[in-house]
N, C-alpha and C. Protein backbone atom coordinates (compact mmCIF):
# COMPACT_ATOMS: atom_id res chain seq x y z
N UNK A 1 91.80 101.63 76.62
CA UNK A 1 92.85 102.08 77.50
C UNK A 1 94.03 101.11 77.36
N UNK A 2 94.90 101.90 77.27
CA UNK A 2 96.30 100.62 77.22
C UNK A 2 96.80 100.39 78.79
N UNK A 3 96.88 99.48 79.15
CA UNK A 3 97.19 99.14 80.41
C UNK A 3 98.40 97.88 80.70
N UNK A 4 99.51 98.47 81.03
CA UNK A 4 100.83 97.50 81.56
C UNK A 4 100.70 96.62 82.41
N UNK A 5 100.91 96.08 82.40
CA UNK A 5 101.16 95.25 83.77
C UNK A 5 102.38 94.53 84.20
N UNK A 6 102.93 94.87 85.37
CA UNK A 6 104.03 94.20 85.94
C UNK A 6 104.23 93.31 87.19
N UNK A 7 103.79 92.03 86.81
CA UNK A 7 103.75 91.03 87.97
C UNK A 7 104.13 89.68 87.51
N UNK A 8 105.30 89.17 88.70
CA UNK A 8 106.19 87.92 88.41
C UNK A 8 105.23 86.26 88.15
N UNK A 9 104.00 86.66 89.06
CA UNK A 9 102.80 85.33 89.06
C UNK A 9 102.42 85.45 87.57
N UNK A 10 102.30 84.38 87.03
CA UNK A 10 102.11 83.86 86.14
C UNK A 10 100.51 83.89 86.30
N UNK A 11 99.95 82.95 87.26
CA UNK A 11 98.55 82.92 86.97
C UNK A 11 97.75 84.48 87.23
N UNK A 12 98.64 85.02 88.23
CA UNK A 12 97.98 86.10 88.44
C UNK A 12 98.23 87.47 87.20
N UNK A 13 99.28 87.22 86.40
CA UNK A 13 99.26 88.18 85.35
C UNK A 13 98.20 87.66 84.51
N UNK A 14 98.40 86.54 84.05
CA UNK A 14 96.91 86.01 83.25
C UNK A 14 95.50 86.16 83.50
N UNK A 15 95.71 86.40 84.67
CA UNK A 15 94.04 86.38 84.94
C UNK A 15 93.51 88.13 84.81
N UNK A 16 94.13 88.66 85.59
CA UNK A 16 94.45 90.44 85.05
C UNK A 16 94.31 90.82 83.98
N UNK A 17 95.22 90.20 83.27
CA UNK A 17 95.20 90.27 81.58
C UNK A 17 93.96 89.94 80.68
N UNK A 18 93.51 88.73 81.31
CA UNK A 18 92.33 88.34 80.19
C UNK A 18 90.86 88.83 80.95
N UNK A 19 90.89 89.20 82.28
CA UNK A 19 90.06 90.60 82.87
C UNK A 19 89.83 92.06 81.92
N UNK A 20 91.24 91.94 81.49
CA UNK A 20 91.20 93.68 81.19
C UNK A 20 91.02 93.31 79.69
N UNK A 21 91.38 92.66 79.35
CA UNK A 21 91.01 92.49 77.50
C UNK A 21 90.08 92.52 77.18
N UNK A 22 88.87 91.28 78.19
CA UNK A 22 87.90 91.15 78.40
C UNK A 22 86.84 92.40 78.06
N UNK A 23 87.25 93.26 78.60
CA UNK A 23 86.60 94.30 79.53
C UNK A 23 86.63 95.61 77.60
N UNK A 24 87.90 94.87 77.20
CA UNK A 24 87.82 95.85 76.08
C UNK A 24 89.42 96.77 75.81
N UNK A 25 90.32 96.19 76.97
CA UNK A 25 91.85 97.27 77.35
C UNK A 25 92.43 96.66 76.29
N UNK A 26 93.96 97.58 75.89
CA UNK A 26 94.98 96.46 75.30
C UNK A 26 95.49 96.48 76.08
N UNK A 27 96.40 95.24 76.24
CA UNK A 27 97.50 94.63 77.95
C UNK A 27 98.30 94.71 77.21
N UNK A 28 99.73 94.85 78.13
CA UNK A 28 101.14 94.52 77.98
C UNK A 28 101.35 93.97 79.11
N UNK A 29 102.33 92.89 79.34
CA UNK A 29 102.64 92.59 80.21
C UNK A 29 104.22 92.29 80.43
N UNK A 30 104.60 92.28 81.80
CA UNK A 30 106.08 92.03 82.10
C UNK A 30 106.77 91.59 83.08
N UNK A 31 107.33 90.48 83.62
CA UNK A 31 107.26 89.61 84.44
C UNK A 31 108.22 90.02 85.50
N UNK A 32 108.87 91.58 85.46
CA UNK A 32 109.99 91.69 86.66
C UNK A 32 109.83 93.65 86.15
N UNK A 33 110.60 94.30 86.93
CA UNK A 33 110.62 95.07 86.82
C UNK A 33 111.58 95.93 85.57
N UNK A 34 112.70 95.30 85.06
CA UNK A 34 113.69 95.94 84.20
C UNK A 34 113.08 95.44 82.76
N UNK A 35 112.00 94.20 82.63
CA UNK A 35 111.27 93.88 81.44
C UNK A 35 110.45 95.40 81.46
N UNK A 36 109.87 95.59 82.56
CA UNK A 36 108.39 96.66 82.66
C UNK A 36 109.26 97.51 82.16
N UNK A 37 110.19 98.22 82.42
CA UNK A 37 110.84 99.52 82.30
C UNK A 37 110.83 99.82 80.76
N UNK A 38 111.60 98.66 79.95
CA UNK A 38 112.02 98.43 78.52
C UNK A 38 110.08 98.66 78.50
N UNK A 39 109.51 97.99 78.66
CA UNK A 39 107.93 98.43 77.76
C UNK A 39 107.37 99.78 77.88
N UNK A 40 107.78 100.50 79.13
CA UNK A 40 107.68 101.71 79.34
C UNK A 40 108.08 102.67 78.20
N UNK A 41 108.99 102.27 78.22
CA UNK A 41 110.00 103.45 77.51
C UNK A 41 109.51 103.37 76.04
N UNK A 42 109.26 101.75 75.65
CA UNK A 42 108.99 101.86 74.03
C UNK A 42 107.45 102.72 73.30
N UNK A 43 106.86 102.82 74.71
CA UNK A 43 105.32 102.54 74.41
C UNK A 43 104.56 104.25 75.51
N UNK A 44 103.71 104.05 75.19
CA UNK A 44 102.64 104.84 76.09
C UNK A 44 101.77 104.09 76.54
N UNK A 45 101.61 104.42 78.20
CA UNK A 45 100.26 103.36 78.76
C UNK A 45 99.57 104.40 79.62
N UNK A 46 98.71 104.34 79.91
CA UNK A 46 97.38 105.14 80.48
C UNK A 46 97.58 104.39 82.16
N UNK A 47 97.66 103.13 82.52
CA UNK A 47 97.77 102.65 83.78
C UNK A 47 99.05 101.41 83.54
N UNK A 48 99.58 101.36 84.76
CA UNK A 48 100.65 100.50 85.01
C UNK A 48 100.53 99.85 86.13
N UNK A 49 99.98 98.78 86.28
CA UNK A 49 99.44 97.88 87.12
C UNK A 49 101.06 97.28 87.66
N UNK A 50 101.36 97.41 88.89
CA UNK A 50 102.53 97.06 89.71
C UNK A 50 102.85 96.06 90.77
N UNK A 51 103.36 95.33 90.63
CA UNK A 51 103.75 94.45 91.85
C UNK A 51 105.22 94.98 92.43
N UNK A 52 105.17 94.69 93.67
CA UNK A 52 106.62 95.09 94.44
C UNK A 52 107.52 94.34 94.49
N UNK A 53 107.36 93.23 94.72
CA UNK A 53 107.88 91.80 95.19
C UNK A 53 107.99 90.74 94.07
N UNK A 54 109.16 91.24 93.20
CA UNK A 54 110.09 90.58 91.81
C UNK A 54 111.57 90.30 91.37
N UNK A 55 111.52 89.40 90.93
CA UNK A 55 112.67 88.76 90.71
C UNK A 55 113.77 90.18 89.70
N UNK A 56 114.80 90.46 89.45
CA UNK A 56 115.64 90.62 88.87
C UNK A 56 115.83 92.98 89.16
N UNK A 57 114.12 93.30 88.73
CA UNK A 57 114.03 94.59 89.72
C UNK A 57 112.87 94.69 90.26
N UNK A 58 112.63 95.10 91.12
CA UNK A 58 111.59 95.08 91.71
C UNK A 58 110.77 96.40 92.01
N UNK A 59 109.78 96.52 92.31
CA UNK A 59 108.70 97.50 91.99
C UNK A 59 109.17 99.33 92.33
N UNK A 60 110.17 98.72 93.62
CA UNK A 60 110.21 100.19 93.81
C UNK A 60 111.68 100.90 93.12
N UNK A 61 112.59 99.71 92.99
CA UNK A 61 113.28 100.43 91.89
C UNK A 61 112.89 100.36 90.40
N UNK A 62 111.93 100.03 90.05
CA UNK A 62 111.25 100.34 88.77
C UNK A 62 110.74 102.13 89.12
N UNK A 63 110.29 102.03 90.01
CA UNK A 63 109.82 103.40 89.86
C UNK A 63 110.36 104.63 89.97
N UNK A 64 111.94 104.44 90.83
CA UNK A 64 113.15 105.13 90.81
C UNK A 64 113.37 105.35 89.51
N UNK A 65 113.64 104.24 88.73
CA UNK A 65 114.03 105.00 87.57
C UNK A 65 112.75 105.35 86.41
N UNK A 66 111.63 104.70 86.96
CA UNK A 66 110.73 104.95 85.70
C UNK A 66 110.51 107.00 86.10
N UNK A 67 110.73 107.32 87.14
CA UNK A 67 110.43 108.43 87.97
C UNK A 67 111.75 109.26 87.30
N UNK A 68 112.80 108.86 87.38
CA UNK A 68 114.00 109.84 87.09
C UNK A 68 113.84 109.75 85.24
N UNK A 69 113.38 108.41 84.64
CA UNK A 69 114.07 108.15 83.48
C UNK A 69 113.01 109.09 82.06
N UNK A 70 111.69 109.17 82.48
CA UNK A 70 110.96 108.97 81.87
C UNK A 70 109.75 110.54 82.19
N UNK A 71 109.97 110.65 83.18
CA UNK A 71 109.02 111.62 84.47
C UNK A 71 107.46 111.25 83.73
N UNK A 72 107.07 110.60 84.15
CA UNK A 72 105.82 110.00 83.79
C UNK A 72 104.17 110.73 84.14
N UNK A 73 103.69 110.58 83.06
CA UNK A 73 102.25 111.35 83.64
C UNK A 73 101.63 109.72 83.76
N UNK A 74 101.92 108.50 83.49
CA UNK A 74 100.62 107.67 83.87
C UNK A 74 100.54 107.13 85.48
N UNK A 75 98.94 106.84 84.86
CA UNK A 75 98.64 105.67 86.62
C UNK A 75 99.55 104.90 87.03
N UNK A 76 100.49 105.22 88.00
CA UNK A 76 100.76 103.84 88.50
C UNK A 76 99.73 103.46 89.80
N UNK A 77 99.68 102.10 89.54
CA UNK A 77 98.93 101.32 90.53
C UNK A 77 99.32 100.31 91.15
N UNK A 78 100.30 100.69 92.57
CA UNK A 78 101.10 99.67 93.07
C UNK A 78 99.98 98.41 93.74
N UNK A 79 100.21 97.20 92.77
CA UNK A 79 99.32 95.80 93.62
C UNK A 79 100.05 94.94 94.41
N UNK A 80 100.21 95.11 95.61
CA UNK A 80 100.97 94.13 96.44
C UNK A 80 100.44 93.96 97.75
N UNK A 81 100.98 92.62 97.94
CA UNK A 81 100.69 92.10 99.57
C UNK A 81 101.55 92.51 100.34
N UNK A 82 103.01 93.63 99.84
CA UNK A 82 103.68 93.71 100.86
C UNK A 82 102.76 95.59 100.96
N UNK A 83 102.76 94.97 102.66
CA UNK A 83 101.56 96.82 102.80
C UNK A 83 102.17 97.32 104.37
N UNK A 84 102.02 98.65 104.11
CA UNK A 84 102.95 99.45 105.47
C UNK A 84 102.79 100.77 105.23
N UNK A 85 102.45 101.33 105.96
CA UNK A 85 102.44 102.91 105.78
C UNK A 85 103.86 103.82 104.96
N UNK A 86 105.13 102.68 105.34
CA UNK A 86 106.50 103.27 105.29
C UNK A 86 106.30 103.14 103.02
N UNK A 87 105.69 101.39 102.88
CA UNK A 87 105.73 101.19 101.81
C UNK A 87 104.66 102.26 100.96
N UNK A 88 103.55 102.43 101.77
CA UNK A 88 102.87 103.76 101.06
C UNK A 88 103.43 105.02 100.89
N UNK A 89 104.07 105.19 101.60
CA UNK A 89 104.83 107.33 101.56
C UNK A 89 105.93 106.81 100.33
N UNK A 90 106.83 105.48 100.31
CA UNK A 90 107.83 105.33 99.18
C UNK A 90 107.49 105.84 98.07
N UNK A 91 106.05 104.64 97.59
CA UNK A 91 105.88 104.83 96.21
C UNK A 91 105.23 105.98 96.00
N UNK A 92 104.26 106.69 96.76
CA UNK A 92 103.72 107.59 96.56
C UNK A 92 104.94 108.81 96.63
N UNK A 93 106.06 108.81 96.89
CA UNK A 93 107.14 109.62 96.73
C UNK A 93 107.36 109.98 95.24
N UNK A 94 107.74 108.23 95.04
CA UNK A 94 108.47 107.60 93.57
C UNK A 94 107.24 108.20 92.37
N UNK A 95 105.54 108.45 92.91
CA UNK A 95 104.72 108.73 91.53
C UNK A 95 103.49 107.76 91.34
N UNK A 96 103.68 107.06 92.31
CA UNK A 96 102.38 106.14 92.03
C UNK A 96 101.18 106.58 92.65
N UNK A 97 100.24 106.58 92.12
CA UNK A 97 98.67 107.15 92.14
C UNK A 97 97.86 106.86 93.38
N UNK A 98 97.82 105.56 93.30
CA UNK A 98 97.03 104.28 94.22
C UNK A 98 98.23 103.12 94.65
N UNK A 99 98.09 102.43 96.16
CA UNK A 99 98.67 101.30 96.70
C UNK A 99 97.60 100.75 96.91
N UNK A 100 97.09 99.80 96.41
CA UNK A 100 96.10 98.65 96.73
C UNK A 100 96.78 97.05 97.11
N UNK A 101 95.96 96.64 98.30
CA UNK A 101 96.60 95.36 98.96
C UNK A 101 95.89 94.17 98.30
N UNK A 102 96.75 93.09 97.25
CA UNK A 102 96.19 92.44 96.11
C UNK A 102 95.05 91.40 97.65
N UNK A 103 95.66 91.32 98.22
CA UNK A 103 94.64 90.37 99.14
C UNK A 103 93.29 90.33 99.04
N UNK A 104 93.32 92.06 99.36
CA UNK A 104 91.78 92.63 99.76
C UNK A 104 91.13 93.06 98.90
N UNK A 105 91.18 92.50 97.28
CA UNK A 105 90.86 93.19 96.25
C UNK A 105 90.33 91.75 95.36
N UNK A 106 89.04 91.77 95.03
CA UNK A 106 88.07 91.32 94.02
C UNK A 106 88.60 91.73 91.98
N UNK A 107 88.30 90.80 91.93
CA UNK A 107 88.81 91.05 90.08
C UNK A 107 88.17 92.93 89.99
N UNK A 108 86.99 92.38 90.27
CA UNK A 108 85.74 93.48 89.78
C UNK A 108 86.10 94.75 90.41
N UNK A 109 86.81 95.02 91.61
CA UNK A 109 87.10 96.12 92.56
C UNK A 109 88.15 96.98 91.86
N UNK A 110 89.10 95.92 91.52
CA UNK A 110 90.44 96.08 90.75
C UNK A 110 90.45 96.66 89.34
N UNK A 111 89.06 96.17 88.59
CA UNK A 111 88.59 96.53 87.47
C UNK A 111 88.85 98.11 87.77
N UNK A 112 87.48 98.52 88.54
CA UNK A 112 87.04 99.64 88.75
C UNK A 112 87.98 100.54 89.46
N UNK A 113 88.72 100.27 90.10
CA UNK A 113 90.22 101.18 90.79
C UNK A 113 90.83 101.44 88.99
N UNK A 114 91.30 100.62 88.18
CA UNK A 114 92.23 100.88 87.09
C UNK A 114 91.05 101.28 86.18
N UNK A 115 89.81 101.04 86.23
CA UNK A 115 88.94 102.14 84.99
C UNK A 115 89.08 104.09 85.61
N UNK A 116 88.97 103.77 87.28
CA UNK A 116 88.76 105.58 87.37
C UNK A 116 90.21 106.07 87.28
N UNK A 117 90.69 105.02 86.69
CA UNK A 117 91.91 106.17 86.59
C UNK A 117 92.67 107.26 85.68
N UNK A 118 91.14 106.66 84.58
CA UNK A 118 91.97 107.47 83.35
C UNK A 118 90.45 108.08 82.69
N UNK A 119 90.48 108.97 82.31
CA UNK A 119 88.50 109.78 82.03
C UNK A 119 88.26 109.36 80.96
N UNK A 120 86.82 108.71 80.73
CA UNK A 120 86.06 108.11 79.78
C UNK A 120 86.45 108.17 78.78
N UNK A 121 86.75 109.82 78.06
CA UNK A 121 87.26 109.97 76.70
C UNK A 121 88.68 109.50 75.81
N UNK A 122 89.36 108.65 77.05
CA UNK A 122 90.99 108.65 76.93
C UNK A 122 90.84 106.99 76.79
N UNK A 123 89.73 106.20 76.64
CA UNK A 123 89.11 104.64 77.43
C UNK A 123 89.10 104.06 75.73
């Protein structure tokens, strides 16, 4: 499965990353939102692992335009600590699949949220 990822933490993109490689994925990764966009556009990904809360664009105008620019069939999977019902109806407006709160989430949980998201044969 090819799987993006867009988050400004350093340790926490790394650790994601060498989770999902681990596991058998190819990663991309991108440290703000207007990097993520440019990998979007060049590439095809099956899941797009998301943070909200980034330096230069940030998650939910990534998805404004990944939403207008691109009209996307993949997973997005917004991962953030910022959590609110208001922030759930946004992205789920904008196209994203799943909002998971990075707090309350285990490597292994996180695994398994971004494996059901795409069917065995596509893996």
């Amino acid at each position: 499965m090819k799987i993006l990822i867009i988050e400004d933490d350093h340790a926490l993109q790394d650790a994601y990353s060498y989770l999902l490689k681990l596991k058998g994925h190819k990663v991309a990764s991108a440290f703000d939102g207007k990097e993520g966009l440019k990998l979007a556009r060049s590439s095809r990904y099956d899941v797009i692992l998301l943070d909200l809360h980034m330096p230069v664009m940030d998650g939910i105008e990534f998805l404004k335009h990944y939403k207008k620019d691109l009209k996307p069939t993949t997973n997005v999977i917004v991962f953030s600590n910022m959590a609110s019902q208001e922030i759930d109806k946004t992205v789920t407006a904008l196209g994203a699949s799943t909002t998971l709160l990075k707090s309350s989430m285990t490597p292994a949980s996180l695994l398994s949220v971004i494996e059901a998201k795409v069917p065995t044969k596509n893996k």
